[in-house]
C-alpha atoms as a PDB file:
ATOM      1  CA  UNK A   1       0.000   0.000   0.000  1.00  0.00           C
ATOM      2  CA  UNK A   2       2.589   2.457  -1.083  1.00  0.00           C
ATOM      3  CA  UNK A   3       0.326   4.424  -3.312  1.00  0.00           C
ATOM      4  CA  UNK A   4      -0.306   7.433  -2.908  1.00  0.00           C
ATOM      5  CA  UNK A   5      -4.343   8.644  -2.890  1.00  0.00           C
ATOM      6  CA  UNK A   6      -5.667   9.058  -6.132  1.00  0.00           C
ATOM      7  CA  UNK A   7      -7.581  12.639  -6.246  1.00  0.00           C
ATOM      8  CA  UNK A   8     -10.584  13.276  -8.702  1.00  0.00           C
ATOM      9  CA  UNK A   9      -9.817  15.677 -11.855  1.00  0.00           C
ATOM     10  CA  UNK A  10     -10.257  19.427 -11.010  1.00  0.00           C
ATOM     11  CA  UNK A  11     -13.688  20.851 -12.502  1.00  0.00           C
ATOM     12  CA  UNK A  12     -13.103  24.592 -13.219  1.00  0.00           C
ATOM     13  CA  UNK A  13     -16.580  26.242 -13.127  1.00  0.00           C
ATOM     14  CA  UNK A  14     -15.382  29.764 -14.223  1.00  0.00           C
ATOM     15  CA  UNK A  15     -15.316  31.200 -17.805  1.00  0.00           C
ATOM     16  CA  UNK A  16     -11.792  31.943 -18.116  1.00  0.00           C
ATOM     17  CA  UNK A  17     -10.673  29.059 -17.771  1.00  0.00           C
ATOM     18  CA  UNK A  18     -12.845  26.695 -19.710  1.00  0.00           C
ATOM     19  CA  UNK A  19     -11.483  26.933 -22.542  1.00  0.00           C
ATOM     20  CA  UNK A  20      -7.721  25.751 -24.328  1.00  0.00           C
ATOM     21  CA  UNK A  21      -5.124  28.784 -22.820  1.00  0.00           C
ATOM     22  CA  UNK A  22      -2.498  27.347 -24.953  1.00  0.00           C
ATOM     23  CA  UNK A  23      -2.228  28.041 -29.338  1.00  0.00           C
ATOM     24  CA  UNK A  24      -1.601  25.877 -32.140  1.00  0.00           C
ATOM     25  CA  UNK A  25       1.620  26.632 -33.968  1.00  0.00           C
ATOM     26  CA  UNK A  26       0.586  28.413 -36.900  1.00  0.00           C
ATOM     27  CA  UNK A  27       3.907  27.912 -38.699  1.00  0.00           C
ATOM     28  CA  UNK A  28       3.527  23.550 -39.726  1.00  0.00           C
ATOM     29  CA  UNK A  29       0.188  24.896 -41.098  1.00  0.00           C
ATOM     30  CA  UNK A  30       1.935  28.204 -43.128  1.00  0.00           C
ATOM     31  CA  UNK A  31       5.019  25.594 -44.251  1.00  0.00           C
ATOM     32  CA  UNK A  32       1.976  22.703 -45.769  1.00  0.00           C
ATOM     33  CA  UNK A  33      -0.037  25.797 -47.791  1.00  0.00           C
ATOM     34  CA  UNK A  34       3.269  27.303 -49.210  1.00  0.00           C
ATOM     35  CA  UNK A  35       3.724  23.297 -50.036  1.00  0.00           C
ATOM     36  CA  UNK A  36       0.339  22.754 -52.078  1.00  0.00           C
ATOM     37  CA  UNK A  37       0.759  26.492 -53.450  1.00  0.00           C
ATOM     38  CA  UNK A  38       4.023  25.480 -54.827  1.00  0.00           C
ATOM     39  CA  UNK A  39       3.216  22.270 -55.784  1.00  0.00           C
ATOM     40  CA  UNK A  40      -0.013  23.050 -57.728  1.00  0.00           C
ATOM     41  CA  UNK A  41       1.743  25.740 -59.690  1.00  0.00           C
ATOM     42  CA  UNK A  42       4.129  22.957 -60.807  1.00  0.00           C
ATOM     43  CA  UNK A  43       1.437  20.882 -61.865  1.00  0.00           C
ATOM     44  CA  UNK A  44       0.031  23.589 -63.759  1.00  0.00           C
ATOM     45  CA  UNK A  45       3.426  24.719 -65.701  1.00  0.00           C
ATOM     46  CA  UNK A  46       4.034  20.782 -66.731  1.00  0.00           C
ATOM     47  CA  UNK A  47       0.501  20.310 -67.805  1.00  0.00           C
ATOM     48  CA  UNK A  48       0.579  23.264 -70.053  1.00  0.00           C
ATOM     49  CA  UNK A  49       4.174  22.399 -71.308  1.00  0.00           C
ATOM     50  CA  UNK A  50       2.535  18.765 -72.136  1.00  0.00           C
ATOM     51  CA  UNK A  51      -0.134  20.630 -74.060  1.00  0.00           C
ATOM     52  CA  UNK A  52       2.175  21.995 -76.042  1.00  0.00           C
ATOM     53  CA  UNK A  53       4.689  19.431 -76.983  1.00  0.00           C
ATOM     54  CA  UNK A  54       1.522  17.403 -77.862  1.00  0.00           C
ATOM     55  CA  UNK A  55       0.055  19.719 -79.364  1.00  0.00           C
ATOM     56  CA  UNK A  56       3.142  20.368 -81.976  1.00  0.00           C
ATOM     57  CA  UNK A  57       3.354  16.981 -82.502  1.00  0.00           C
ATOM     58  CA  UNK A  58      -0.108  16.535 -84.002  1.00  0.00           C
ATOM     59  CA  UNK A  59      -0.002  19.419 -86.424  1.00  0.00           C
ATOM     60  CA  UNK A  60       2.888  17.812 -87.593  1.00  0.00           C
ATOM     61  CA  UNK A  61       1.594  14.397 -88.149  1.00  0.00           C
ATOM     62  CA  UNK A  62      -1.640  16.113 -89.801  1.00  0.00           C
ATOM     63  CA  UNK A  63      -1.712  16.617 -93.673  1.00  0.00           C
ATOM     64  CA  UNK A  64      -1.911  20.318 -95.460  1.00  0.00           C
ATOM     65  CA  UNK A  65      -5.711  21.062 -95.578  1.00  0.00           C
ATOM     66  CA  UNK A  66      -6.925  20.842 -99.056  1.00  0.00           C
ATOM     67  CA  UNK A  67      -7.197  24.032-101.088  1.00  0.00           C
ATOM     68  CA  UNK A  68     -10.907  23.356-101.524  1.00  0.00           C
ATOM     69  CA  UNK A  69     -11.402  23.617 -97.842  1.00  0.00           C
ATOM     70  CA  UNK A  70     -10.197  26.964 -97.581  1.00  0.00           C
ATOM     71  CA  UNK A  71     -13.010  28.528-100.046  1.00  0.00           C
ATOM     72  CA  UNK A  72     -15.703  27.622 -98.023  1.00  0.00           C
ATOM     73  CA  UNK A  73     -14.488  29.032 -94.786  1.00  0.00           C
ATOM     74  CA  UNK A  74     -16.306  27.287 -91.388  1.00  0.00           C
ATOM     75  CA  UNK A  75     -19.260  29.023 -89.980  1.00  0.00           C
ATOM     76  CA  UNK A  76     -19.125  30.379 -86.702  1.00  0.00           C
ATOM     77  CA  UNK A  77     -21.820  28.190 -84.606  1.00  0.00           C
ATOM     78  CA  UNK A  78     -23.563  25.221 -84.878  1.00  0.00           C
ATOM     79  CA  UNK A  79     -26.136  25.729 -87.655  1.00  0.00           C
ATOM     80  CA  UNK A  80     -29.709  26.003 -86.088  1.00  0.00           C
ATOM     81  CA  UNK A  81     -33.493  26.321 -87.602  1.00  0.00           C
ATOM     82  CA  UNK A  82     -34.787  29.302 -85.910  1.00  0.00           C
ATOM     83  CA  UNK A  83     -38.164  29.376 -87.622  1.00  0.00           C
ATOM     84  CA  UNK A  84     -39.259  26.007 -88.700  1.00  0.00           C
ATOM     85  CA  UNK A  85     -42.626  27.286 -90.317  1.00  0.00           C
ATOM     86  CA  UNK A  86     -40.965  30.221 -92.196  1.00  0.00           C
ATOM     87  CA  UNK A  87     -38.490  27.497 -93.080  1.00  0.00           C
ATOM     88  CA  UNK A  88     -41.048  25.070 -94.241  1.00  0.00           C
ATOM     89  CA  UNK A  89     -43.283  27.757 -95.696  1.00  0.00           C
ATOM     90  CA  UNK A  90     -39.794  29.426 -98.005  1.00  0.00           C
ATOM     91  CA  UNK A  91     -39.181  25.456 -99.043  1.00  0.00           C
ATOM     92  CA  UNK A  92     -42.996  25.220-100.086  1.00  0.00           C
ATOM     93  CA  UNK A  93     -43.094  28.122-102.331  1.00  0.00           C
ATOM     94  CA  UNK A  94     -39.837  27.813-103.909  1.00  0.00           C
ATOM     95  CA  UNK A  95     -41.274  24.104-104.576  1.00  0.00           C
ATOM     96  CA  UNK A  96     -44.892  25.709-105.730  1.00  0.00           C
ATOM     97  CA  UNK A  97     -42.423  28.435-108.034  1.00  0.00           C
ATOM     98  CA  UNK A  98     -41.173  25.460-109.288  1.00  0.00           C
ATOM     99  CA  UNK A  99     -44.362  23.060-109.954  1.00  0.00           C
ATOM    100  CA  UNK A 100     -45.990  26.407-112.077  1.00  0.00           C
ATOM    101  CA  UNK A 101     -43.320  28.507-113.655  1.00  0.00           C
ATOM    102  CA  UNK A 102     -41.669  27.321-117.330  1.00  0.00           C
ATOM    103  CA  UNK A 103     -38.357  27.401-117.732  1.00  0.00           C
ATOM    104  CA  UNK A 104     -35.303  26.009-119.084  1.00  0.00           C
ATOM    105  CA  UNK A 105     -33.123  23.143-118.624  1.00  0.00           C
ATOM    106  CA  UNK A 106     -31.247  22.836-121.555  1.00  0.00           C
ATOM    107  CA  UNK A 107     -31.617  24.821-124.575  1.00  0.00           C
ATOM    108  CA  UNK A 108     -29.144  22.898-126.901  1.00  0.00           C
ATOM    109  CA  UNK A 109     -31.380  19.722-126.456  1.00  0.00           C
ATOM    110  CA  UNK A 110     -34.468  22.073-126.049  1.00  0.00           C
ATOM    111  CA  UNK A 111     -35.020  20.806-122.757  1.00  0.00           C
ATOM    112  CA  UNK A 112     -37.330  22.531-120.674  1.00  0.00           C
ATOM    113  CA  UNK A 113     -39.975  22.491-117.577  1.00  0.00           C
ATOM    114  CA  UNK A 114     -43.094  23.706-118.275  1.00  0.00           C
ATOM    115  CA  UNK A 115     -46.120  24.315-115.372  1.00  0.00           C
ATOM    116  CA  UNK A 116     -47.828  20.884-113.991  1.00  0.00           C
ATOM    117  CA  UNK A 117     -51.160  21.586-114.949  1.00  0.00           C
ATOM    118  CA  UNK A 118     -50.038  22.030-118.676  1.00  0.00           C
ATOM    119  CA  UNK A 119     -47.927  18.875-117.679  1.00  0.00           C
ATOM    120  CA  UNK A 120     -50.631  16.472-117.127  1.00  0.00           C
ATOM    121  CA  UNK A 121     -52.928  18.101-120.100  1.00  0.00           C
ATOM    122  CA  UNK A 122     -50.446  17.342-122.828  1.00  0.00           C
ATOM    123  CA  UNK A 123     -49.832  13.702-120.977  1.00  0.00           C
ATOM    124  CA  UNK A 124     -53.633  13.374-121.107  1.00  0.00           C
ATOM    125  CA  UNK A 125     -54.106  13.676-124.875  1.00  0.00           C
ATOM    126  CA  UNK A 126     -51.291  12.318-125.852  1.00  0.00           C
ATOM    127  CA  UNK A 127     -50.026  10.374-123.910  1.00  0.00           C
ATOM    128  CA  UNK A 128     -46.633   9.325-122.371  1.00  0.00           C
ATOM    129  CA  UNK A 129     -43.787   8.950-125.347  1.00  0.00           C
ATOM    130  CA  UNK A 130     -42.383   5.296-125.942  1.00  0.00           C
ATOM    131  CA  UNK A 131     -45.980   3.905-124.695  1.00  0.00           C
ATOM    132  CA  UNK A 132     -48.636   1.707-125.952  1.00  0.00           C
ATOM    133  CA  UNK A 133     -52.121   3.600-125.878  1.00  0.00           C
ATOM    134  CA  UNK A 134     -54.709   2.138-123.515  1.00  0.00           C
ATOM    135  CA  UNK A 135     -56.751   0.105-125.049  1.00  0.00           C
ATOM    136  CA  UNK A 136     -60.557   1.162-124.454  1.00  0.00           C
ATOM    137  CA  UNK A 137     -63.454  -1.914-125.125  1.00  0.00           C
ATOM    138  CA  UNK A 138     -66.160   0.027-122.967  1.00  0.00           C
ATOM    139  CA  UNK A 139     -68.435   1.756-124.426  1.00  0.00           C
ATOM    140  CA  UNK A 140     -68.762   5.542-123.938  1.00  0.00           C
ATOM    141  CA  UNK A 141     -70.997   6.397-121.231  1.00  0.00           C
ATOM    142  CA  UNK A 142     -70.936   2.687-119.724  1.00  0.00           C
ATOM    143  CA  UNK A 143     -70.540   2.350-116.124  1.00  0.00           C
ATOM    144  CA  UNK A 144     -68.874  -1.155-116.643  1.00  0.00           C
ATOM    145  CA  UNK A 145     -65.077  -0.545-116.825  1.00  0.00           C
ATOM    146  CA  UNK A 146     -63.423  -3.105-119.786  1.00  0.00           C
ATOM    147  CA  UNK A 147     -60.565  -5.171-118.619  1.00  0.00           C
ATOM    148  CA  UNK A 148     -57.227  -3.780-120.918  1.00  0.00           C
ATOM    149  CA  UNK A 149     -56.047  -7.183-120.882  1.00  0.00           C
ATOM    150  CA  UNK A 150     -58.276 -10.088-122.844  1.00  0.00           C
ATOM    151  CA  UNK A 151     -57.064 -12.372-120.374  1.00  0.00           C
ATOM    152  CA  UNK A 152     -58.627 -11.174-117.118  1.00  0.00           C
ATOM    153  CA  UNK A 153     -62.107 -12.180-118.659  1.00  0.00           C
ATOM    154  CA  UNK A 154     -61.169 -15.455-117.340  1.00  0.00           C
ATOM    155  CA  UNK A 155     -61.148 -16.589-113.728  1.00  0.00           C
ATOM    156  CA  UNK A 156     -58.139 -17.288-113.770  1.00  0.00           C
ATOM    157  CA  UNK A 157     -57.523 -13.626-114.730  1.00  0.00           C
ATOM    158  CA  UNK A 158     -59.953 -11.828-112.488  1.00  0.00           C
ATOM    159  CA  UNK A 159     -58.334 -13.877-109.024  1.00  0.00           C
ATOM    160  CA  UNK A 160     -61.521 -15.565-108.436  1.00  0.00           C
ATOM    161  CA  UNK A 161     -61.266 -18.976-107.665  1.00  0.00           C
ATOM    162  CA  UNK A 162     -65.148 -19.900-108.316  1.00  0.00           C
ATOM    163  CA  UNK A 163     -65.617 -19.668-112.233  1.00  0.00           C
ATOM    164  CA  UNK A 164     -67.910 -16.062-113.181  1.00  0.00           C
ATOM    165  CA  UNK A 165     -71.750 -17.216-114.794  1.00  0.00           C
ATOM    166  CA  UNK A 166     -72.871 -14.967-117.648  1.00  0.00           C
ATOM    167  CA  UNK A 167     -75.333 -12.524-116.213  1.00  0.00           C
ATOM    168  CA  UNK A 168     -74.277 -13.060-112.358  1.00  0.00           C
ATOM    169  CA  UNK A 169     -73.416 -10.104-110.556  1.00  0.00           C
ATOM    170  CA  UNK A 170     -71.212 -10.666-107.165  1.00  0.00           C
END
């Protein structure tokens, strides 16, 4: 029993003492900032020296841009529809301009485009070049229509499978 008496911890109840009297060393904390300051500037001088180097090395490895490409110089910007109906409605009337105007395409082999309507007039009474006229076996003011091909008075030409009575209406 040669220990001494073991006393409790001091409480201190006053203000001026509960809290820490002594301060942390501010220098460790100055000598690990000028560290990382130093350090990240170094990182930032070899990563734009890399850049460069790199950088060098690709234009050299890329070939001369072609003449061509230098007429039609880039636009600035990706190339956006702003208006889609005053897109749409410029596309329709330079298509309508087209479908009714008359003009031409090649006057050495007197080529030319003449208005739709005027179009399907001259295909209606004469009909298309290089083609065999219809042939018409109904006649005028009939509502039956007349087969064009002699054939399809058969069943076998109609695609019924039942053979068609004279007189019998389906």
């Amino acid at each position: 029993m040669g220990e001494a008496p073991r006393h409790p911890p001091q409480v201190h109840t006053t203000a001026a003492a509960a809290h820490e009297t002594s301060d942390v060393s501010i220098r460790p904390l100055a000598i690990f900032l000028a560290w990382l300051t130093a350090l990240i500037i170094v990182v930032l001088i070899v990563c734009a020296w890399l850049f460069s180097v790199l950088e060098h090395s690709a234009e050299r490895r890329e070939p001369e841009p072609s003449p061509l490409a230098e007429e039609h110089p880039q636009t600035r910007g990706p190339l956006l529809q702003v208006s889609a109906r005053e897109d749409l409605k410029t596309l329709r009337a330079r298509e309508e301009d087209l479908l009714t105007s008359a003009a031409w395409i090649d006057k050495d082999r007197q080529l030319a485009r003449i208005p739709i309507d005027r179009a399907m007039q001259v295909v209606a009474q004469h009909g298309l070049p290089n083609w065999p006229p219809p042939e018409i076996k109904s006649q005028p003011g009939s509502n039956e229509r007349a087969p064009l091909n002699p054939a399809a008075n058969s069943p076998q030409g109609t695609g019924q499978t039942t053979p068609v009575q004279e007189g019998a209406h389906p």
